[in-house]
Protein backbone atom coordinates (compact mmCIF):
# COMPACT_ATOMS: atom_id res chain seq x y z
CA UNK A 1 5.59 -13.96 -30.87
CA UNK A 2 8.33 -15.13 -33.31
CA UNK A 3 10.50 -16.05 -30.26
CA UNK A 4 7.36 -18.27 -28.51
CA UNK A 5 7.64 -19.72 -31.80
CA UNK A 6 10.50 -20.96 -31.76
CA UNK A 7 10.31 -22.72 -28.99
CA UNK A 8 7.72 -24.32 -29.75
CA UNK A 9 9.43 -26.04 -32.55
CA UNK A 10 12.02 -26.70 -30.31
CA UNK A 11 10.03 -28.72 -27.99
CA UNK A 12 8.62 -30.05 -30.96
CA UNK A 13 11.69 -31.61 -32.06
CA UNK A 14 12.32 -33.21 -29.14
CA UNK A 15 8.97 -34.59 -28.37
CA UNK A 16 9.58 -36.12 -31.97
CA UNK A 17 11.90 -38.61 -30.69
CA UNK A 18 9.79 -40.26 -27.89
CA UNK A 19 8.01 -43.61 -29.30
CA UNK A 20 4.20 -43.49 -29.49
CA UNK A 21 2.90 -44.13 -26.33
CA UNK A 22 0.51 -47.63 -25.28
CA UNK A 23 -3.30 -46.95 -25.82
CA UNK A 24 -4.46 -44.03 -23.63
CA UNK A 25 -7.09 -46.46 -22.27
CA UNK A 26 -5.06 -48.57 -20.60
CA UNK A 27 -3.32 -46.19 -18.31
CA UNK A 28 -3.45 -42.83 -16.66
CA UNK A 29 -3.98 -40.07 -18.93
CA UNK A 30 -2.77 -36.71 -19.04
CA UNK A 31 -5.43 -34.36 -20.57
CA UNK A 32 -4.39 -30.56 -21.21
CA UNK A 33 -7.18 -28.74 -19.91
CA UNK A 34 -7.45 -25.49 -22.45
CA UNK A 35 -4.05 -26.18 -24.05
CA UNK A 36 -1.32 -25.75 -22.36
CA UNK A 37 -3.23 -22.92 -19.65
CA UNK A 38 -0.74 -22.53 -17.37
CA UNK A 39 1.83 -20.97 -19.57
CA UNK A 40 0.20 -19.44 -22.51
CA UNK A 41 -3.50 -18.00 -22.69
CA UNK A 42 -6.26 -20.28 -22.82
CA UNK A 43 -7.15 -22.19 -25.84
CA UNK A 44 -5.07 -20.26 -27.92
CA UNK A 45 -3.43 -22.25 -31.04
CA UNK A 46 -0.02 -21.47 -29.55
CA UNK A 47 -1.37 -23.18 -26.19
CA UNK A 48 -2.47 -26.36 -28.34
CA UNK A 49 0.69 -26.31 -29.63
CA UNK A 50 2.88 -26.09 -26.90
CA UNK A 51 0.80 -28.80 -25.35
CA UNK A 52 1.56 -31.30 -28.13
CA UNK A 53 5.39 -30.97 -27.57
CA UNK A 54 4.86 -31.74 -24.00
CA UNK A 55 3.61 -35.18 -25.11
CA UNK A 56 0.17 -34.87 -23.86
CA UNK A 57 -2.64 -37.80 -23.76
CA UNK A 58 -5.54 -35.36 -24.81
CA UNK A 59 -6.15 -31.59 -25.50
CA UNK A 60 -9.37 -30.35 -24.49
CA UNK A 61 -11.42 -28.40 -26.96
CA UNK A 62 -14.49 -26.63 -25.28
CA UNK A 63 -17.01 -25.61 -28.34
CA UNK A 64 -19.44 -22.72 -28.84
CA UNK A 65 -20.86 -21.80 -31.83
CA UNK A 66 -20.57 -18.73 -33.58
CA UNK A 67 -23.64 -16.42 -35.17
CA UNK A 68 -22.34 -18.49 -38.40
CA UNK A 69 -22.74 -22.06 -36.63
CA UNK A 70 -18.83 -22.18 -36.75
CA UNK A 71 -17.51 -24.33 -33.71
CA UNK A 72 -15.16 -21.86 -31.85
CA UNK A 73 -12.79 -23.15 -29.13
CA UNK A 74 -13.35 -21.28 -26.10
CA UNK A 75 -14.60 -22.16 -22.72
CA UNK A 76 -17.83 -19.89 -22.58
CA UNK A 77 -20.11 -18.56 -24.06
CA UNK A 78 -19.20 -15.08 -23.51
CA UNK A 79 -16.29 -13.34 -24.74
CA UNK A 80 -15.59 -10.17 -22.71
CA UNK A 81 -13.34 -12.50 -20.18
CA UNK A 82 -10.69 -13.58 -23.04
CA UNK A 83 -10.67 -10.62 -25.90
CA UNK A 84 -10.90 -7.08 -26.18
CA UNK A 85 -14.70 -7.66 -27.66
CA UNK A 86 -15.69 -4.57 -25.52
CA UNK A 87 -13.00 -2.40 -27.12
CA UNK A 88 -13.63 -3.32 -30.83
CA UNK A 89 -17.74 -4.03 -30.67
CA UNK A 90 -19.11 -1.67 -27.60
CA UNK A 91 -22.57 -1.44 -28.93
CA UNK A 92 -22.89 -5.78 -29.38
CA UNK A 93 -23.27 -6.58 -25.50
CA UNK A 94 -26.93 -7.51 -24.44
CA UNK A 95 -28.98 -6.11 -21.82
CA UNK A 96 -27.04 -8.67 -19.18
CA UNK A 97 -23.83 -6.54 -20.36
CA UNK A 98 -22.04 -9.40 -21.70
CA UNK A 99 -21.33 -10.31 -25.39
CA UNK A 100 -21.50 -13.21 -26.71
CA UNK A 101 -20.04 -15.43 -29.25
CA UNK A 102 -23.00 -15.96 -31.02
CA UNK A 103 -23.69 -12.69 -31.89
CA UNK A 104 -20.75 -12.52 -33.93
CA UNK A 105 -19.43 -14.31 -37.47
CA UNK A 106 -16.75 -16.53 -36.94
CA UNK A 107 -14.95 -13.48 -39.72
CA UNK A 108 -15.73 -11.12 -36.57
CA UNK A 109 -14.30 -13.31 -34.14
CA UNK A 110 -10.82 -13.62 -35.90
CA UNK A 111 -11.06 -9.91 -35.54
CA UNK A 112 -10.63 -10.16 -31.72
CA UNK A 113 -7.30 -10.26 -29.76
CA UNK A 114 -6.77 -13.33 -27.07
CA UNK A 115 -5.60 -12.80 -23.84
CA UNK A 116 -4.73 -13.82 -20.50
CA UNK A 117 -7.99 -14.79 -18.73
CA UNK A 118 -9.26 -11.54 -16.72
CA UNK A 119 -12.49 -9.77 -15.08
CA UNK A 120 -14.02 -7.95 -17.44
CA UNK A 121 -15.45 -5.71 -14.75
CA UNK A 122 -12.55 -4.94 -13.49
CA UNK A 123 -9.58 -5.78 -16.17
CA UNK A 124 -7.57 -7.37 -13.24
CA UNK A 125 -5.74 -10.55 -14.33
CA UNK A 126 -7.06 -14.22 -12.83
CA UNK A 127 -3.56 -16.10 -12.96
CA UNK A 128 -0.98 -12.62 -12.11
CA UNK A 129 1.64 -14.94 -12.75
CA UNK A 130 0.48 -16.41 -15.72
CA UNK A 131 1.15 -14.98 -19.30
CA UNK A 132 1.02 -11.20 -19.34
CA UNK A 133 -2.33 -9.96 -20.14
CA UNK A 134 -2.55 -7.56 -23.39
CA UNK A 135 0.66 -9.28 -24.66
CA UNK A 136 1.17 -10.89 -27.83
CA UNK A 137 -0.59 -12.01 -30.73
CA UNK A 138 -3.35 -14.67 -30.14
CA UNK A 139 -6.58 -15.17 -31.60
CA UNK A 140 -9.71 -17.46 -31.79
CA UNK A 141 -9.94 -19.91 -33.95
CA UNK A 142 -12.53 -22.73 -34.94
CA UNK A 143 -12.68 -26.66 -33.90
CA UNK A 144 -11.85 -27.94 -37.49
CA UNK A 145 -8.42 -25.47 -37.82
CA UNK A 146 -7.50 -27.34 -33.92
CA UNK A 147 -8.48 -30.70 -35.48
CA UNK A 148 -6.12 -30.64 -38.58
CA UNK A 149 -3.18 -28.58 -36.31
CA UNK A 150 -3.38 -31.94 -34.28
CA UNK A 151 -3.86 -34.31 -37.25
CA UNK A 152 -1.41 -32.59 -39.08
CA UNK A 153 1.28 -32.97 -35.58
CA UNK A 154 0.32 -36.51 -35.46
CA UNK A 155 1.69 -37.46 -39.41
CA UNK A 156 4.85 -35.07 -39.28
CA UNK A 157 5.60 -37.02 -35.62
CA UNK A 158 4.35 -39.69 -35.85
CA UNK A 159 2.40 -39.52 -32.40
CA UNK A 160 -1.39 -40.40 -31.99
CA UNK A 161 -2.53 -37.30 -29.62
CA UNK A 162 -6.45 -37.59 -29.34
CA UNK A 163 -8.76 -34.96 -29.14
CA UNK A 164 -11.12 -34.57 -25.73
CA UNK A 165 -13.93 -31.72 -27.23
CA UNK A 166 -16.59 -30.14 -24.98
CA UNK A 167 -20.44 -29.81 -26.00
CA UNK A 168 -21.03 -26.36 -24.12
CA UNK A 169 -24.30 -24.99 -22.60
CA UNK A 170 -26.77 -27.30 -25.25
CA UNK A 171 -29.73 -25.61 -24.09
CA UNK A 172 -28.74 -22.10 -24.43
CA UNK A 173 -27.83 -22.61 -27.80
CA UNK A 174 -31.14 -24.81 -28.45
CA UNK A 175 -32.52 -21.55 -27.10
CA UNK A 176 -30.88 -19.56 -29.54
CA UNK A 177 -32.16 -21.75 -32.49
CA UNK A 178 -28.81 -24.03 -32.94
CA UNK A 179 -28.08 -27.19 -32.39
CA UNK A 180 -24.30 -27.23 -31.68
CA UNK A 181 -24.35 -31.46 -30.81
CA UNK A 182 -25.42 -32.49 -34.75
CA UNK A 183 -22.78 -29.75 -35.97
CA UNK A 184 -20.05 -31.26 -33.12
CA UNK A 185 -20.32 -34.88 -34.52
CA UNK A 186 -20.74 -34.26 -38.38
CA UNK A 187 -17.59 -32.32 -38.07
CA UNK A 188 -15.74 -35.51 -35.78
CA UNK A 189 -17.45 -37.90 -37.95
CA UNK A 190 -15.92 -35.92 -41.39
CA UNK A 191 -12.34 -36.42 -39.35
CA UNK A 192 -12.56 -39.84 -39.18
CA UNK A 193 -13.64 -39.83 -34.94
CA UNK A 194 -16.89 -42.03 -35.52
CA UNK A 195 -16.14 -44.65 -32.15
CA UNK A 196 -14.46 -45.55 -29.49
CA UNK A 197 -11.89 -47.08 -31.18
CA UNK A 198 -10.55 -43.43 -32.99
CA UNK A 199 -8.63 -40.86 -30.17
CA UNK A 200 -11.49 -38.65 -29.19
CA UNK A 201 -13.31 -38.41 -26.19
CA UNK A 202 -16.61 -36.16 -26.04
CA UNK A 203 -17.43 -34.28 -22.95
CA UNK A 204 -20.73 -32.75 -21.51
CA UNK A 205 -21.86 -31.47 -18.01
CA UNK A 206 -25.43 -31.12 -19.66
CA UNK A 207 -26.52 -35.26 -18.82
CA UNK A 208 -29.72 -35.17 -20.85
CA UNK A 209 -27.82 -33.99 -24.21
CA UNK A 210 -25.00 -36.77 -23.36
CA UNK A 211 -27.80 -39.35 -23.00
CA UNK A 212 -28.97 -38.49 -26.15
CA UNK A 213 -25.83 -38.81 -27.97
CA UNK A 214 -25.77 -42.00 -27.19
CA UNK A 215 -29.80 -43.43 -27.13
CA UNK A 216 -30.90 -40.99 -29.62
CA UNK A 217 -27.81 -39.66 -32.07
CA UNK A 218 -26.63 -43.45 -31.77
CA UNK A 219 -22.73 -42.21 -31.17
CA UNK A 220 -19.95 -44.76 -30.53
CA UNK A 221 -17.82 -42.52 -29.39
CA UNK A 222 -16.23 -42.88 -25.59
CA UNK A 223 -18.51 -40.36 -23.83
CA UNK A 224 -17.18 -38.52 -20.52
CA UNK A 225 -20.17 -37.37 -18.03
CA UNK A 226 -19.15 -34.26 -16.50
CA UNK A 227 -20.17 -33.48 -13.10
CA UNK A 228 -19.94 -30.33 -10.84
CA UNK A 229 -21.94 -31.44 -7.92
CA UNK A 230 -21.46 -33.58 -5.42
CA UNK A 231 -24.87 -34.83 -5.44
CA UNK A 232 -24.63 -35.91 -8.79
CA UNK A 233 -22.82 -38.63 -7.12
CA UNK A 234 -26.29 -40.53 -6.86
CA UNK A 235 -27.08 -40.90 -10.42
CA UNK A 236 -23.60 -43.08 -11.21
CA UNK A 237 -25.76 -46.51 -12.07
CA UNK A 238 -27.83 -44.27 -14.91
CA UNK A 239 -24.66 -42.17 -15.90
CA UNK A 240 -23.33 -45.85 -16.48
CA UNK A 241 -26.18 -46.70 -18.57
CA UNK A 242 -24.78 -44.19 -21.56
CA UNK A 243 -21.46 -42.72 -20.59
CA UNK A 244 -17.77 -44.52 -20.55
CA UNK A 245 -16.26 -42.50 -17.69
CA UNK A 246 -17.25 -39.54 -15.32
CA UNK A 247 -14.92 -36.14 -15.01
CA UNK A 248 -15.78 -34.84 -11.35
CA UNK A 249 -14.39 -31.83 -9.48
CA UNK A 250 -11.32 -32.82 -7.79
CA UNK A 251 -12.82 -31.41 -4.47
CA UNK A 252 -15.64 -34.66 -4.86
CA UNK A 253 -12.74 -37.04 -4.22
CA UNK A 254 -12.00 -35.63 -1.32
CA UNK A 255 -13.42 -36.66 2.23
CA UNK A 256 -10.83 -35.06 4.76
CA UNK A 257 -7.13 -35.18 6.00
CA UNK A 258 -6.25 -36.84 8.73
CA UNK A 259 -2.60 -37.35 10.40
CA UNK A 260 -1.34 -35.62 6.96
CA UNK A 261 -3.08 -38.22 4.88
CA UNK A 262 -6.03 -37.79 2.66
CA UNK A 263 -9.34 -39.95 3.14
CA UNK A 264 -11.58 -40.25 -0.32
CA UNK A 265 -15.64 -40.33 -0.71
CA UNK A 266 -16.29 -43.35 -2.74
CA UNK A 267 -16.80 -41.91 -5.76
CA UNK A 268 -13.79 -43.28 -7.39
CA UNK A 269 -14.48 -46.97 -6.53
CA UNK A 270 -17.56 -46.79 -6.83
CA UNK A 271 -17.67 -45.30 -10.75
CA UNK A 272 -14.70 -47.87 -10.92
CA UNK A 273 -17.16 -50.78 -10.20
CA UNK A 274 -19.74 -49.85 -12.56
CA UNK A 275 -16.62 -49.78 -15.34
CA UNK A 276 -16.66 -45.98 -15.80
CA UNK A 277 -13.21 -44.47 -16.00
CA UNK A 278 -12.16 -41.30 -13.99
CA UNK A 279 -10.94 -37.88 -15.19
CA UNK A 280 -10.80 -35.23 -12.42
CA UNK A 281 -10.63 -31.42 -13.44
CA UNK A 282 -8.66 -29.04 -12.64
CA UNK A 283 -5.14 -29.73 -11.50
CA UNK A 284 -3.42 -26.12 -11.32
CA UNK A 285 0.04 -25.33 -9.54
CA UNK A 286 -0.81 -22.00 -9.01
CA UNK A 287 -4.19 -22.75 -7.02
CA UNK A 288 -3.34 -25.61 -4.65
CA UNK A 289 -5.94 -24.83 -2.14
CA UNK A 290 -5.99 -27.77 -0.08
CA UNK A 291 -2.80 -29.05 -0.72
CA UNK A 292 0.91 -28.09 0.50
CA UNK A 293 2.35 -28.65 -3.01
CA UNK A 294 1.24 -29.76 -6.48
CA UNK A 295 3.24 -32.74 -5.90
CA UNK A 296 1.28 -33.71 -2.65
CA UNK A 297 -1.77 -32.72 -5.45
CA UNK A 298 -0.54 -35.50 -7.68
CA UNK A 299 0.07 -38.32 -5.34
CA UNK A 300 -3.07 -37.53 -3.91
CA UNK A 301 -5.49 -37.73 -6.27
CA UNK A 302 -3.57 -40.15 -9.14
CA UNK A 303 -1.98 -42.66 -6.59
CA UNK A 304 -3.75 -43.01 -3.99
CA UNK A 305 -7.04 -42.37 -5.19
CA UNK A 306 -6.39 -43.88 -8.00
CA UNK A 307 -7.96 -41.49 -10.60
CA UNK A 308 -7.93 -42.64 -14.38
CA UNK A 309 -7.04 -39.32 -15.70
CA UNK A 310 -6.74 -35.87 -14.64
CA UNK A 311 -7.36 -32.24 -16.63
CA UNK A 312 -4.15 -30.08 -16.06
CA UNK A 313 -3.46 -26.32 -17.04
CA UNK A 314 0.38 -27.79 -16.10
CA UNK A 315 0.42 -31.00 -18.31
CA UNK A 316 4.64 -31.13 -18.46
CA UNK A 317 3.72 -31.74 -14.38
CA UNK A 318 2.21 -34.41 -14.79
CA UNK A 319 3.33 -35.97 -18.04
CA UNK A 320 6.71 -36.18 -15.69
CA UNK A 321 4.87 -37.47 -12.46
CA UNK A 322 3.72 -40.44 -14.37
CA UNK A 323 7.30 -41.55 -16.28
């Protein structure tokens, strides 16, 4: 761990140098989907770190709560996928066999050791050639610790790196008698992100809870509509009616390839018309699928479809694509 570290700082130092970049608004921005994903295990403080130094746009924070109403930063609600949970706490799964972070104090949850994304069936790593699963030292940690590690980067260098948090699964936690939305913006709101104006974007595939951020909660913040189906497509005009830009699938861009070159649905142009700005998810190197290269991945979708945005596990990629 001490040798990650290190270089860390290292690309730290260098990163310090650059000037601040123009306002993310007004150009393509480079969100790091996770942290840094590609290289170091998913949200992970050392993968928010590492991400800073490459000089990122955004870093994504996806939010659960915990059995204490602590915002962790994770991407589901379960936990068996990312720790050793079923190791430490075998008799906490429920009758579905999975555990989740709501069952457990945030105090619990510091208990657990990160890794590598993997089944939890079968223990078999997602990414093989990502970071070795079982290695290292990483653990979970909550929203406001990310927050002030990214406040605290942005005073010692001077940079203005924003913040693009996650509302997950609403419902099930509305379910489970929490309201993870009111806890999500009193904690942005006590950091100073109150509009659109301060570097945070807020994320939710659930549309009815993003609505109501807007209509009900009365946020100003700039709101990103998440979508995972195509057909979702149809309700652009309403998404309009609340949200500041969509984040689609990649795959929704695409129509099909023809003489080597890529046609596009009109979802792009047409969220572009209704002033909604675009941030695709997820550009990996190591899962091209349709594509002959990441770079073919790039031009693609930020070029020549002219995407606003794009959610990377790579960010160095593209932060070096777009110089």
């Amino acid at each position: 761990m001490k040798s990650i570290l290190l270089f860390l700082i290292g690309l730290l130092f260098i990163s310090c140098n650059e000037t601040k970049k123009q306002s993310p608004m007004n150009k393509k921005i480079v969100i790091a989907h996770r942290g840094a994903s590609g290289y170091l295990p998913e949200h992970t403080m050392e993968a928010k770190a590492m991400a800073y130094a490459m000089n990122v746009d955004y870093i994504e924070q996806d939010l659960v709560l915990s059995k204490d109403n602590v915002p962790i930063v994770i991407h589901d609600i379960y936990l068996d996928d990312v720790t050793d949970v079923a190791t430490k706490f075998t008799d906490r799964k429920r009758e579905d066999n999975r555990y989740y972070v709501i069952d457990f104090t945030f105090e619990e949850l510091q208990t657990l050791a990160v890794s590598e994304r993997f089944n939890p069936k079968t223990g078999e790593q997602f990414y093989k050639n990502r970071f070795p699963k079982g290695k290292g030292n990483f653990k979970l940690h909550s929203f406001q610790q990310e927050i002030e590690l990214i406040q605290g980067l942005n005073k010692s260098t001077g940079k203005n790196i924003g913040i693009y948090p996650e509302i997950k699964e609403p419902e099930f936690h509305k379910k489970e008698g929490k309201n993870l939305t009111e806890i999500v913006l009193k904690i942005l709101a006590d950091y100073g992100y109150k509009t659109k104006k301060d570097n945070c974007i807020l994320q939710c595939f659930d549309a009815k809870e993003l609505e109501s951020i807007r209509k009900e909660l009365k946020s100003d913040l700039f709101l990103v509509q998440l979508m995972e189906f195509p057909e979702e497509a149809k309700n652009l005009k309403h998404f309009a009616t609340y949200a500041d830009g969509i984040g689609p699938w990649y795959k929704q861009i695409l129509d099909k390839k023809i003489n080597d070159k890529w046609e596009f649905t009109s979802l792009v142009l047409d969220a572009h018309e209704l002033g909604l700005k675009v941030h695709p998810y997820t550009f990996r190197a190591d899962q091209l699928d349709e594509f002959n290269s990441f770079e073919e991945m790039m031009q693609t979708l930020l070029i020549d479809a002219n995407v606003d945005g794009a959610f990377t596990d790579f960010p160095d990629k593209i932060v070096e694509f777009l110089k």
